[in-house]
Protein backbone atom coordinates (compact mmCIF):
# COMPACT_ATOMS: atom_id res chain seq x y z
CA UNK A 1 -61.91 -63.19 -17.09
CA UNK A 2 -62.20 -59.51 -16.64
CA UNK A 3 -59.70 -57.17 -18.30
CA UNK A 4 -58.20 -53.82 -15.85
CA UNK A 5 -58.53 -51.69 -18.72
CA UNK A 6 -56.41 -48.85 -17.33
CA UNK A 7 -56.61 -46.72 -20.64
CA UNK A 8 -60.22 -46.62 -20.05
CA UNK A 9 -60.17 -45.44 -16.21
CA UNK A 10 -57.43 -43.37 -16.87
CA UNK A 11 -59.49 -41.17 -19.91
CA UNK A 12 -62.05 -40.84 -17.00
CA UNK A 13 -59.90 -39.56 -14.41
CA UNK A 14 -58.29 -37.10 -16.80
CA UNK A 15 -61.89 -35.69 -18.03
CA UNK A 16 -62.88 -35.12 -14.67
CA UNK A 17 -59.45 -33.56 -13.73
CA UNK A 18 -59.95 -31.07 -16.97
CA UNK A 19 -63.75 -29.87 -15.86
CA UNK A 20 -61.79 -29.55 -12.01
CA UNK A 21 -59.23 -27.66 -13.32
CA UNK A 22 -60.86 -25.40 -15.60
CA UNK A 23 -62.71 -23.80 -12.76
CA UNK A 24 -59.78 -23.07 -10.77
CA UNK A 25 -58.62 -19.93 -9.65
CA UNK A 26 -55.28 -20.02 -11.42
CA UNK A 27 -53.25 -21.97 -13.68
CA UNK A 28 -51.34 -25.20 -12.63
CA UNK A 29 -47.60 -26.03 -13.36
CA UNK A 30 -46.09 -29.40 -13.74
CA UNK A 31 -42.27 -28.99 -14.53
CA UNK A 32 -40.65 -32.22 -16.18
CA UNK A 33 -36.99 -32.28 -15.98
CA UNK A 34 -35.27 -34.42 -18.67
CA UNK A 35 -31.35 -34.80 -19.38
CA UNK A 36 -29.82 -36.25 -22.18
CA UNK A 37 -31.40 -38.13 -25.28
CA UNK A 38 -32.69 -41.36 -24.21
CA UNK A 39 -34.96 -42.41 -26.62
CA UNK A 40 -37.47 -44.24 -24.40
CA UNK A 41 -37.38 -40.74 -21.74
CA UNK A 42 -38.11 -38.89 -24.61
CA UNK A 43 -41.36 -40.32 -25.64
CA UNK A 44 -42.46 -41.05 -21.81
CA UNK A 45 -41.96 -36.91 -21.54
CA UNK A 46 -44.01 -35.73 -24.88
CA UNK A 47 -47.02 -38.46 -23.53
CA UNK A 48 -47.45 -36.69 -20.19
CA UNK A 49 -46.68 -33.16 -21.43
CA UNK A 50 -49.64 -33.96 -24.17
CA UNK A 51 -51.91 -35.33 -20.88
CA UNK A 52 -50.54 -32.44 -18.92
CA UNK A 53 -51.89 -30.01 -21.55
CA UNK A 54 -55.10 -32.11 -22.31
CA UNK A 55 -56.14 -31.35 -18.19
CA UNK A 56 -55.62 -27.79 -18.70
CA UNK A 57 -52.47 -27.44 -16.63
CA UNK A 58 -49.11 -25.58 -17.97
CA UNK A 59 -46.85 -28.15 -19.08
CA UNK A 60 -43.16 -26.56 -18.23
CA UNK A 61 -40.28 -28.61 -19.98
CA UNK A 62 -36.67 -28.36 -19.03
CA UNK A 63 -34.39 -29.99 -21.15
CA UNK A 64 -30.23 -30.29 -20.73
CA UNK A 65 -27.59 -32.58 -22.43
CA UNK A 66 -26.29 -35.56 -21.68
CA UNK A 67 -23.02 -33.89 -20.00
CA UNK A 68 -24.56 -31.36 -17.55
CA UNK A 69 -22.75 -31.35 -14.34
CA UNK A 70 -24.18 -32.61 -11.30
CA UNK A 71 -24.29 -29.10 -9.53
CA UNK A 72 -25.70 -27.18 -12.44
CA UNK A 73 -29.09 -30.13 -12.65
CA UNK A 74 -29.34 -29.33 -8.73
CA UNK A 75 -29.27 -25.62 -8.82
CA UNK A 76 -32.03 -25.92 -11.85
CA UNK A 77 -34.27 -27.99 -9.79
CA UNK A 78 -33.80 -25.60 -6.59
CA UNK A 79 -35.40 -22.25 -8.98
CA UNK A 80 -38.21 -24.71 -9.95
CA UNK A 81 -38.66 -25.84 -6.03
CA UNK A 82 -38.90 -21.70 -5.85
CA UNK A 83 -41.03 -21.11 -8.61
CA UNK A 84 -44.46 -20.13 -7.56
CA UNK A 85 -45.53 -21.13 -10.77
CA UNK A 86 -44.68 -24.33 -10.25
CA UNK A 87 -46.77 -27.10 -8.39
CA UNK A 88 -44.94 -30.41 -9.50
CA UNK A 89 -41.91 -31.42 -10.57
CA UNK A 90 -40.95 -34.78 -12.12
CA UNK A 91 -37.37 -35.77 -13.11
CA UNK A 92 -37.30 -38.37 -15.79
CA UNK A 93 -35.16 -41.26 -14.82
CA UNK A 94 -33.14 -42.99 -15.87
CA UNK A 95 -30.12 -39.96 -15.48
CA UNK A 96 -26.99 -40.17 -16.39
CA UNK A 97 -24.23 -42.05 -15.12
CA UNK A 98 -22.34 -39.56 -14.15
CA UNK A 99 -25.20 -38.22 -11.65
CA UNK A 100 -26.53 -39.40 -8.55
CA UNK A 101 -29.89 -39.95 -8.88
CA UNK A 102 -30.91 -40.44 -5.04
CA UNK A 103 -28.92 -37.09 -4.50
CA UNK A 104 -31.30 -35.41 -7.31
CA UNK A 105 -34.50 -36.80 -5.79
CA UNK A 106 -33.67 -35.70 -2.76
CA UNK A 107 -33.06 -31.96 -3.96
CA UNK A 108 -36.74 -31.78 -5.55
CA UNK A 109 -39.06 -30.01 -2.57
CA UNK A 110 -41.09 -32.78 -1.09
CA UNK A 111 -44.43 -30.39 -1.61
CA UNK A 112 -44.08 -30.56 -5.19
CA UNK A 113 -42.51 -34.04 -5.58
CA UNK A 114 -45.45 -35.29 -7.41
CA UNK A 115 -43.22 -38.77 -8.56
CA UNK A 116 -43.59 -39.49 -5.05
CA UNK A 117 -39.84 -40.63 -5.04
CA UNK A 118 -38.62 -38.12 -1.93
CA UNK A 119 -37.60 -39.91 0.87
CA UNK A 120 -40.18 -38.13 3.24
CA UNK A 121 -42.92 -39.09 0.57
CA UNK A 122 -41.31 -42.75 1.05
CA UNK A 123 -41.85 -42.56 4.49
CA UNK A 124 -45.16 -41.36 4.01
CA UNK A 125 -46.15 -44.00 2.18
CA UNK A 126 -44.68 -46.75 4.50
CA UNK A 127 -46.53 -45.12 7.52
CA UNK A 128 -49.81 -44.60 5.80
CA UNK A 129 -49.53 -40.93 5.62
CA UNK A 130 -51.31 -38.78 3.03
CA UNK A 131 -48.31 -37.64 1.30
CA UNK A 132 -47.86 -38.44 -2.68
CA UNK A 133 -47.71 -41.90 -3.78
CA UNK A 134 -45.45 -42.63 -6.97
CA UNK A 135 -47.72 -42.87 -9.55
CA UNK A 136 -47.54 -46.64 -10.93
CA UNK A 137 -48.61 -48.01 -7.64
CA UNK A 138 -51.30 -45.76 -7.05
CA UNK A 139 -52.68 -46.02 -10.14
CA UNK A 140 -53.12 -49.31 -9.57
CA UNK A 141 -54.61 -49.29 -6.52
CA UNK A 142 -57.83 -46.96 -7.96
CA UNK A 143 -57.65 -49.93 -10.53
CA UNK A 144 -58.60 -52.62 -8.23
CA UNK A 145 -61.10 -49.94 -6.51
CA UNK A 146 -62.88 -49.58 -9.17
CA UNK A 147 -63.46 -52.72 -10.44
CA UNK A 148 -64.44 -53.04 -7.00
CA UNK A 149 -61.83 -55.89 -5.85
CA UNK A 150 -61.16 -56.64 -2.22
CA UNK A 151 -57.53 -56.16 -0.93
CA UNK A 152 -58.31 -56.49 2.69
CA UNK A 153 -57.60 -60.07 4.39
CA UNK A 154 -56.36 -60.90 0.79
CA UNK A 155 -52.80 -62.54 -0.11
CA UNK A 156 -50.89 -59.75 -2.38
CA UNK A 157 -47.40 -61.75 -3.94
CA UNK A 158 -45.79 -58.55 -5.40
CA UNK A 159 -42.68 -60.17 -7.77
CA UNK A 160 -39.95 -57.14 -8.07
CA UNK A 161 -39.09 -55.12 -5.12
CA UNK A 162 -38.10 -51.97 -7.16
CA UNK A 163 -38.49 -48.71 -5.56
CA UNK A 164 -40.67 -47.15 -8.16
CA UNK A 165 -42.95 -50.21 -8.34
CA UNK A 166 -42.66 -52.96 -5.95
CA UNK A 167 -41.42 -51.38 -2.53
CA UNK A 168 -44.11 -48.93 -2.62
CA UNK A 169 -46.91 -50.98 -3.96
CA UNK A 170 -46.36 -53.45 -1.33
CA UNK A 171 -46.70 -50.76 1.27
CA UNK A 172 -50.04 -49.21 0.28
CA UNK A 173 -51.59 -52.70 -0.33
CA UNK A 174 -50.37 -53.33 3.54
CA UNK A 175 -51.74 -50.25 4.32
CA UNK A 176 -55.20 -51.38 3.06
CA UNK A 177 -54.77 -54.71 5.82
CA UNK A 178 -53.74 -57.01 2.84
CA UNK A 179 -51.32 -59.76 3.70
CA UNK A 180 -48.03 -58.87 1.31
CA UNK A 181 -45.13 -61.02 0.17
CA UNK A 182 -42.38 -59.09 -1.68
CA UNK A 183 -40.24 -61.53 -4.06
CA UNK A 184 -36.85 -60.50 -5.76
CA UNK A 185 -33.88 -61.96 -7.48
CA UNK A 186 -32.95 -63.52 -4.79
CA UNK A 187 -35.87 -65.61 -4.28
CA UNK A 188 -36.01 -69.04 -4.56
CA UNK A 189 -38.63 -71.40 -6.41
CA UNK A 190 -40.56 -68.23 -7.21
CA UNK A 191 -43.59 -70.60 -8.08
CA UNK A 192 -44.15 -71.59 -4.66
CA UNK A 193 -44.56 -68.01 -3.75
CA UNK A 194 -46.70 -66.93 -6.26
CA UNK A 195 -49.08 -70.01 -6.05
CA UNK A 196 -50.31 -68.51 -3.06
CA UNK A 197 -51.71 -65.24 -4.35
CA UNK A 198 -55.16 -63.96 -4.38
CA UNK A 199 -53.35 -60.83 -6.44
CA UNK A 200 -50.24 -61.62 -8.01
CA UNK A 201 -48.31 -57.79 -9.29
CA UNK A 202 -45.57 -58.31 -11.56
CA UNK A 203 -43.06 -55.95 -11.78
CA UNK A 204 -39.42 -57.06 -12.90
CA UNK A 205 -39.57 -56.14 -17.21
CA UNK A 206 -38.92 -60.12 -17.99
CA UNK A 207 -41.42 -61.01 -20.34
CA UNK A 208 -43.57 -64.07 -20.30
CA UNK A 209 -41.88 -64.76 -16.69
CA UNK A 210 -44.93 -65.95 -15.35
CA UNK A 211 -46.93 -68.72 -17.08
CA UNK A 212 -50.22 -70.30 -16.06
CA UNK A 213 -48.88 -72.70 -14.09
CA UNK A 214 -47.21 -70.65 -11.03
CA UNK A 215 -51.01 -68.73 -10.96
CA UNK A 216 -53.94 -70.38 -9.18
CA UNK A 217 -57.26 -70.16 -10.57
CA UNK A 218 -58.98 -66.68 -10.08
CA UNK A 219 -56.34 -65.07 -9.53
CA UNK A 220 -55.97 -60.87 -10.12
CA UNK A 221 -53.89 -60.10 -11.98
CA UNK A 222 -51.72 -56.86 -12.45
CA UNK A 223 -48.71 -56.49 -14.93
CA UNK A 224 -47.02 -53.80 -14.91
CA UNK A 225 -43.72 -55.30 -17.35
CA UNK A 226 -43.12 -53.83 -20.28
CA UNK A 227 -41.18 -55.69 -23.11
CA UNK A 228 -40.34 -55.58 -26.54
CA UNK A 229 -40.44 -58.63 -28.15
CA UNK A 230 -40.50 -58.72 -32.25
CA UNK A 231 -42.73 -56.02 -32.84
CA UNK A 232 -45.13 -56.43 -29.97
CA UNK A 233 -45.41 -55.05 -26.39
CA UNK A 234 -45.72 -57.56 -23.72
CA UNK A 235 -45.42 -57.73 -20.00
CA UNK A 236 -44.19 -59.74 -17.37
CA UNK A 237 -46.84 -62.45 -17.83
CA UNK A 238 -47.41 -64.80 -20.47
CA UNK A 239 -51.21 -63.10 -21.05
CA UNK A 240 -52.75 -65.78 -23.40
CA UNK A 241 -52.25 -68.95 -20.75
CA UNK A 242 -52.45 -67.07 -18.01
CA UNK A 243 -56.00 -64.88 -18.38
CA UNK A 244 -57.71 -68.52 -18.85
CA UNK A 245 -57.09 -68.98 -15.10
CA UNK A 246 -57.29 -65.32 -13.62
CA UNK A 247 -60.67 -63.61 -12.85
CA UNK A 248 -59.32 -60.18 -13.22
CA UNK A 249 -55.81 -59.11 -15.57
CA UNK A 250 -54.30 -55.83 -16.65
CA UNK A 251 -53.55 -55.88 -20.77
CA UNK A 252 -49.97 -54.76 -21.67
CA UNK A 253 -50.47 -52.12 -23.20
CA UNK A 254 -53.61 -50.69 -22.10
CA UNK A 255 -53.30 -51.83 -18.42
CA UNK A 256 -51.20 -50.10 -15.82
CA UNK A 257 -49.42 -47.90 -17.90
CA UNK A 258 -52.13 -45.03 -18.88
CA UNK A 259 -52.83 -44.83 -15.23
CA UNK A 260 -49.44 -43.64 -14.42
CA UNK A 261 -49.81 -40.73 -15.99
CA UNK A 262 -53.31 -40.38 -14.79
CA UNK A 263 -51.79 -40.42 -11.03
CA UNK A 264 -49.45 -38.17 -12.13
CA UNK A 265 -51.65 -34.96 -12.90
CA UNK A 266 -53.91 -36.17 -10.00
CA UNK A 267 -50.67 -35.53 -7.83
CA UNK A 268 -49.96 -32.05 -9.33
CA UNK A 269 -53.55 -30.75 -8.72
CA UNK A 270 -53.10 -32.04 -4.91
CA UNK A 271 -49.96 -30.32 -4.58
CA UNK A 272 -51.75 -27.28 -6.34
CA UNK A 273 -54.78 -27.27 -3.32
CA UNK A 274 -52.23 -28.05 -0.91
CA UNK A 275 -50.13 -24.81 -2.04
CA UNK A 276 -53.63 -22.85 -2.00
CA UNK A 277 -54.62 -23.60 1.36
């Protein structure tokens, strides 16, 4: 068994973003929206300002409380999709109740929606456009590429059909002539499904819901749950049985995760050249 250390690939792709960047022929702006005080959003915002600053590009922070109105978060993100000095711009879900957050993803300019969560980027995605992937599911695809693991011809079971992770993820492993199977709530005897897979990605924030069993041997694994339980982080698979069958897993933490952010500022300098051109 081979661990997907992410942290590790991700340190690599940031070094060689912050020699890229410190050549170029003007600073680069990632704005990160965040409203209200959710704990979780909070930390998830000082991690990829500290990356965005560690690369060399301007880390912009917008802040507002829990209770701004609908129209006031929209006419903030239209100055930013304005702002010259701006290449991305990331709004850190969850929002609040109170605001639509499909309205507010559509507001952010598709050139600088470096999330990837626009509808046109969507689209993109789905058609096998070069337009920006969210970041999870991209970051795992450089994952597999560089541990050198073959997607085409092989069965992807991709558990979760989120819109961040699954939906997309699905798409861009379809796009690279795998044969993909998306399972949800809805599906039934989930084991039979994922049985089948050559690479099995987890998705749904259950932990330990899937145990050595419902894998076949040599399986790859990627995990990209992440659960409190006690004091320790796990993900969506029950690691300890499960890497004694797999050839290939992603550690939670360590696996997925760091590459998300790692996508992220990749994104942002993309938008950046695209801007220049």
């Amino acid at each position: 068994m081979i661990l997907l250390n992410g942290k590790s690939l991700a340190n690599e792709i940031k070094d060689n973003l912050k020699e890229e960047i410190s050549s170029y022929h003007r600073k680069i702006g990632l704005a990160v929206v965040l409203v209200g005080e959710d704990q979780a959003s909070h930390l998830y915002v000082s991690m990829k300002k500290k990356a965005t600053e560690y690369v060399g590009m301007e880390s912009i922070s917008l802040q507002f409380p829990e209770d701004i109105s609908e129209e006031k978060l929209i006419s903030e993100i239209e100055k930013l999709n304005t702002n010259s000095k701006v290449d991305g711009i990331l709004v850190q879900l969850p929002l609040p109740n109170h605001i639509d957050s499909n309205k507010i993803l559509e507001i952010v300019s598709p050139e600088k929606d470096v999330d990837g969560f626009h509808p046109y980027n969507v689209g993109g995605v789905l058609s096998g456009l070069d337009t920006f992937a969210p970041c999870t599911p991209v970051g795992m695809v450089e994952l597999l590429d560089k541990y050198e693991i073959d997607i085409q011809g092989k069965n992807v079971v991709v558990v979760g059909a989120s819109n961040i992770v699954g939906k997309p993820i699905a798409s861009l492993l379809l796009n690279r002539n795998a044969t993909v199977e998306i399972c949800h709530i809805y599906t039934e005897n989930l084991k039979e499904h994922t049985l089948k897979a050559d690479i099995l990605v987890v998705a749904v924030g259950k932990a330990n819901l899937i145990t050595a069993d419902m894998v076949k041997e040599g399986v790859v694994i990627l995990d990209v749950g992440i659960n409190k339980v006690g004091n320790k982080i796990v993900g969506d698979v029950d690691f300890d049985a499960v890497s004694k069958k797999a050839s290939y897993i992603t550690p939670v933490p360590g696996g997925v995760g760091p590459m998300t952010i790692a996508m992220l500022l990749k994104n942002t300098l993309k938008s950046a050249k695209r801007r220049d051109r």
